[in-house]
N, C-alpha and C. Protein backbone atom coordinates (compact mmCIF):
# COMPACT_ATOMS: atom_id res chain seq x y z
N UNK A 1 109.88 108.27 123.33
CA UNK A 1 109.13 107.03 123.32
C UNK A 1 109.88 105.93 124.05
N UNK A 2 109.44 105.15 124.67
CA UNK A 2 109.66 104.18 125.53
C UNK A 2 109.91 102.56 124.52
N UNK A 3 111.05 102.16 124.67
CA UNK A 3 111.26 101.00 124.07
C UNK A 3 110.32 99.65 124.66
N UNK A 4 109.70 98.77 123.79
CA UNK A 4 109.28 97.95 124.71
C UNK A 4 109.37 97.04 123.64
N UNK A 5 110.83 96.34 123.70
CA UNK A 5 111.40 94.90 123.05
C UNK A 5 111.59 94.64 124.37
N UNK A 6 112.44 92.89 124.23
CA UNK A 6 112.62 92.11 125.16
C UNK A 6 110.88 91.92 125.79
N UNK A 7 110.27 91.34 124.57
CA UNK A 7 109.07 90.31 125.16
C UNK A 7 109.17 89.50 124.26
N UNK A 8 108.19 87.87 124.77
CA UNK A 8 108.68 87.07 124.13
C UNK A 8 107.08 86.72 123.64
N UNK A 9 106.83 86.30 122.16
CA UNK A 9 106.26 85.97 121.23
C UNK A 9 104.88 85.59 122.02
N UNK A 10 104.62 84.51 122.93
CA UNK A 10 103.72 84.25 123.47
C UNK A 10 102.58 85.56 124.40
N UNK A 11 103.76 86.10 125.04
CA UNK A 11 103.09 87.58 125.71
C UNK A 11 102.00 88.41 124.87
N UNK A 12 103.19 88.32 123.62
CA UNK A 12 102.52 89.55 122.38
C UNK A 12 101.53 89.08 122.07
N UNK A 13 101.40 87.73 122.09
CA UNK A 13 100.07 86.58 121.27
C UNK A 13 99.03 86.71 122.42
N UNK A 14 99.48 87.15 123.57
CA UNK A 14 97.86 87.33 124.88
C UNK A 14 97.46 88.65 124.43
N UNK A 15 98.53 89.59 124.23
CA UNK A 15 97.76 90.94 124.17
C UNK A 15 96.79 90.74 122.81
N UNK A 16 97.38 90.34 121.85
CA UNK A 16 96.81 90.72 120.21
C UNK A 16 95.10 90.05 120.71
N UNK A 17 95.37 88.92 121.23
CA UNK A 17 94.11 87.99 121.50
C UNK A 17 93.04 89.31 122.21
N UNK A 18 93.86 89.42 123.57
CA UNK A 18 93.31 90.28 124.32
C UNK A 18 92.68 91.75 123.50
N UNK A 19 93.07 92.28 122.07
CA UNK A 19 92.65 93.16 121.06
C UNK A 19 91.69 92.79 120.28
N UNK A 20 91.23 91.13 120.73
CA UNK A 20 90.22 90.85 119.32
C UNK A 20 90.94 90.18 118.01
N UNK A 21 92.09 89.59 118.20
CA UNK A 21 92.82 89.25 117.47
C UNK A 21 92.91 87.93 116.96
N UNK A 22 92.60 87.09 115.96
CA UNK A 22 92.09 86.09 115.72
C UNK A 22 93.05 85.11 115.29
N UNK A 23 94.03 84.01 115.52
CA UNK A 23 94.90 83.56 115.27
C UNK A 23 94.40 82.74 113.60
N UNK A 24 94.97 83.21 112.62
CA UNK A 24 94.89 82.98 111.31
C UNK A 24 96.09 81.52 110.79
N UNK A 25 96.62 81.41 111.36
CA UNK A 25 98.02 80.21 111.05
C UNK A 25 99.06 80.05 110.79
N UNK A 26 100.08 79.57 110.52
CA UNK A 26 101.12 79.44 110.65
C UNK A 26 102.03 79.39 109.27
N UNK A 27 102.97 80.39 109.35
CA UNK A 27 103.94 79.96 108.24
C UNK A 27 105.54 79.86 108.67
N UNK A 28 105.99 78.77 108.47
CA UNK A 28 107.51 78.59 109.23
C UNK A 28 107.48 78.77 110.50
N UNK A 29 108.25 79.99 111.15
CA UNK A 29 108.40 80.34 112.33
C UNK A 29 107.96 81.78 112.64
N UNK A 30 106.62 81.73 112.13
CA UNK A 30 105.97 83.06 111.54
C UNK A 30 104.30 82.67 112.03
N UNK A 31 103.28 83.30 113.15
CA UNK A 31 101.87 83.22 113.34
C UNK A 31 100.99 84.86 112.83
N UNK A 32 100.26 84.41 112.13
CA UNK A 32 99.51 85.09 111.71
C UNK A 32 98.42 85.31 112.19
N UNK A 33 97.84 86.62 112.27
CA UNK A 33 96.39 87.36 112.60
C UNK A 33 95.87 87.71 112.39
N UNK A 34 94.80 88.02 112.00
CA UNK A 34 93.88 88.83 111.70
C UNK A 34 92.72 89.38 112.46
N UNK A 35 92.00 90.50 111.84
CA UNK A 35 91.71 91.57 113.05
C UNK A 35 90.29 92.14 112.04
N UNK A 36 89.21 92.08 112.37
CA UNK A 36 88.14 92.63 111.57
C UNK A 36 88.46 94.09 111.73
N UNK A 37 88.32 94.65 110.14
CA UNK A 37 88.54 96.12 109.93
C UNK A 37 90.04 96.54 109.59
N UNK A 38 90.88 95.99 110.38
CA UNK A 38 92.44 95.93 109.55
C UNK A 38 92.76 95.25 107.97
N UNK A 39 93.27 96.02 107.03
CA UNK A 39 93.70 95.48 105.83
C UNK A 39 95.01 94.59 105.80
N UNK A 40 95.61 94.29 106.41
CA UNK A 40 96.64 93.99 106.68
C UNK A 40 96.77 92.81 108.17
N UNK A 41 97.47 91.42 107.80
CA UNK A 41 97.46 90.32 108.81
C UNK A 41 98.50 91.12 109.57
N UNK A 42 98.66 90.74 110.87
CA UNK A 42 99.77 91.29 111.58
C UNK A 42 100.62 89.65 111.56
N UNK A 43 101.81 89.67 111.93
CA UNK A 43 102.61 88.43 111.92
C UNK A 43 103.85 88.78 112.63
N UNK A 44 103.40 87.40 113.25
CA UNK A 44 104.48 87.76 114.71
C UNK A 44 105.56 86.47 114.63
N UNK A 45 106.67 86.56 114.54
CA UNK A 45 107.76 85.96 114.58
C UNK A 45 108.17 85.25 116.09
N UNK A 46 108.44 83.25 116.03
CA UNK A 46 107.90 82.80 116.98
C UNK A 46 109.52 83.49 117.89
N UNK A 47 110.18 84.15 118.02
CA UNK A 47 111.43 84.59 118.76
C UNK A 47 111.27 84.51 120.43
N UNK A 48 112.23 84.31 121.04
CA UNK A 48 112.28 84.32 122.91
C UNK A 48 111.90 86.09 122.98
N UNK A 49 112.59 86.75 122.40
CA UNK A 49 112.85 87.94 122.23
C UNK A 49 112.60 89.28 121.33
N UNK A 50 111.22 89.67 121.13
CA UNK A 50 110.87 90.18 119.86
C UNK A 50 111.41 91.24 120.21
N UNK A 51 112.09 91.78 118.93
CA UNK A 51 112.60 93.18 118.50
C UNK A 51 111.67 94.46 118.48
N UNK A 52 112.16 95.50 119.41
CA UNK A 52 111.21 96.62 119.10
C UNK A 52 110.57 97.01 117.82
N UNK A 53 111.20 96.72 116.56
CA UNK A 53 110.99 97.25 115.31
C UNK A 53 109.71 96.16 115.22
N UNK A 54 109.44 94.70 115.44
CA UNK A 54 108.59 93.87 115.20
C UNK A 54 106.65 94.34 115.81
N UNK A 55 107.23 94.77 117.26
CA UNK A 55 106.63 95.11 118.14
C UNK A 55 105.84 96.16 117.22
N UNK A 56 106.81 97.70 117.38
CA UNK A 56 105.90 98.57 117.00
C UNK A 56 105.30 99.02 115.67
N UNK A 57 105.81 98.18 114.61
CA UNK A 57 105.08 98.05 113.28
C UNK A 57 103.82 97.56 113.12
N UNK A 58 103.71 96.07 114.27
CA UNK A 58 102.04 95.66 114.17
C UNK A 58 101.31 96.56 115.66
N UNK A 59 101.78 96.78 116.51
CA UNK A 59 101.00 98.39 116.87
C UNK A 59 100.64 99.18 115.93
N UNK A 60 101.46 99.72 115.24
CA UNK A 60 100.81 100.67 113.98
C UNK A 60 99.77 100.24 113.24
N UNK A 61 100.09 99.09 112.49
CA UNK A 61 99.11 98.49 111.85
C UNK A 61 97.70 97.89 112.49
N UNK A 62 97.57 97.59 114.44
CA UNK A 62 96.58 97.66 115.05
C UNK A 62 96.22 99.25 115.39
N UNK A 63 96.99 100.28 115.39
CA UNK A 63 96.23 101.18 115.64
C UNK A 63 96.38 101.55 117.21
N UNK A 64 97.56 100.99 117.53
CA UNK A 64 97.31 101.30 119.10
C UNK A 64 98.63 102.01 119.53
N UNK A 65 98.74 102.97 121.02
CA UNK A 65 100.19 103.77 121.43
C UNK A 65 100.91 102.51 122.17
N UNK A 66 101.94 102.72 121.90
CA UNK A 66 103.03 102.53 122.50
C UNK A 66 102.97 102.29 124.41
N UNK A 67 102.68 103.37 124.72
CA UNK A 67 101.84 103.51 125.90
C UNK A 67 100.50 102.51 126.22
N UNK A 68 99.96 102.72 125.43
CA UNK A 68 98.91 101.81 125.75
C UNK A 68 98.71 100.13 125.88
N UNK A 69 100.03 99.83 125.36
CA UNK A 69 100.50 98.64 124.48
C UNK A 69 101.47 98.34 126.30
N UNK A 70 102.17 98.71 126.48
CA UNK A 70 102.66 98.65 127.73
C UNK A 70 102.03 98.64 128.91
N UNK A 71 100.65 99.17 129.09
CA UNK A 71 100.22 99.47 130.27
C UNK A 71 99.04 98.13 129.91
N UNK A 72 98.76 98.00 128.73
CA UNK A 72 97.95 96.37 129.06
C UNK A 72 99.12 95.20 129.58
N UNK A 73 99.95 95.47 128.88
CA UNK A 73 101.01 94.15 128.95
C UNK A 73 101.37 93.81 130.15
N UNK A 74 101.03 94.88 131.42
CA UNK A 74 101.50 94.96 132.64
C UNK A 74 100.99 93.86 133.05
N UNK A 75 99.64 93.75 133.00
CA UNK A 75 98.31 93.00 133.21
C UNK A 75 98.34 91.61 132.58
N UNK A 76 99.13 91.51 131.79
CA UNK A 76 99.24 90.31 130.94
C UNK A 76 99.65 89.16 131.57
């Protein structure tokens, strides 16, 4: 699997949008989302630099590859 940290918070916030992703609000240094049909907000940490582990946990929880998650971001 292909690492894809070293993006920064705003990027991740075009793709999620770009998924249908509905910006829900703010806690600390913490934005929240929500997603019709997901049980679970995804929450993205406002960082220069999100951590792979951040990254591919709310992939999981959207339901999407790794791969696929990269090849939109190209576009982003």
């Amino acid at each position: 699997m292909k690492e894809v940290g070293n993006i920064d918070w705003r990027r991740f916030e075009r793709f999620l949008i770009a998924e249908g992703c509905v910006f829900k609000g703010k806690v600390g240094s913490h934005n929240k989302y929500k997603k019709i049909g997901l049980t679970r907000p995804i929450i993205v940490p406002r960082y220069k630099s999100l951590p792979d582990f951040i990254i591919s946990n709310n992939l999981r929880t959207l339901g999407v590859s790794k791969e696929y998650f990269i090849e939109k971001i190209r576009n982003l």
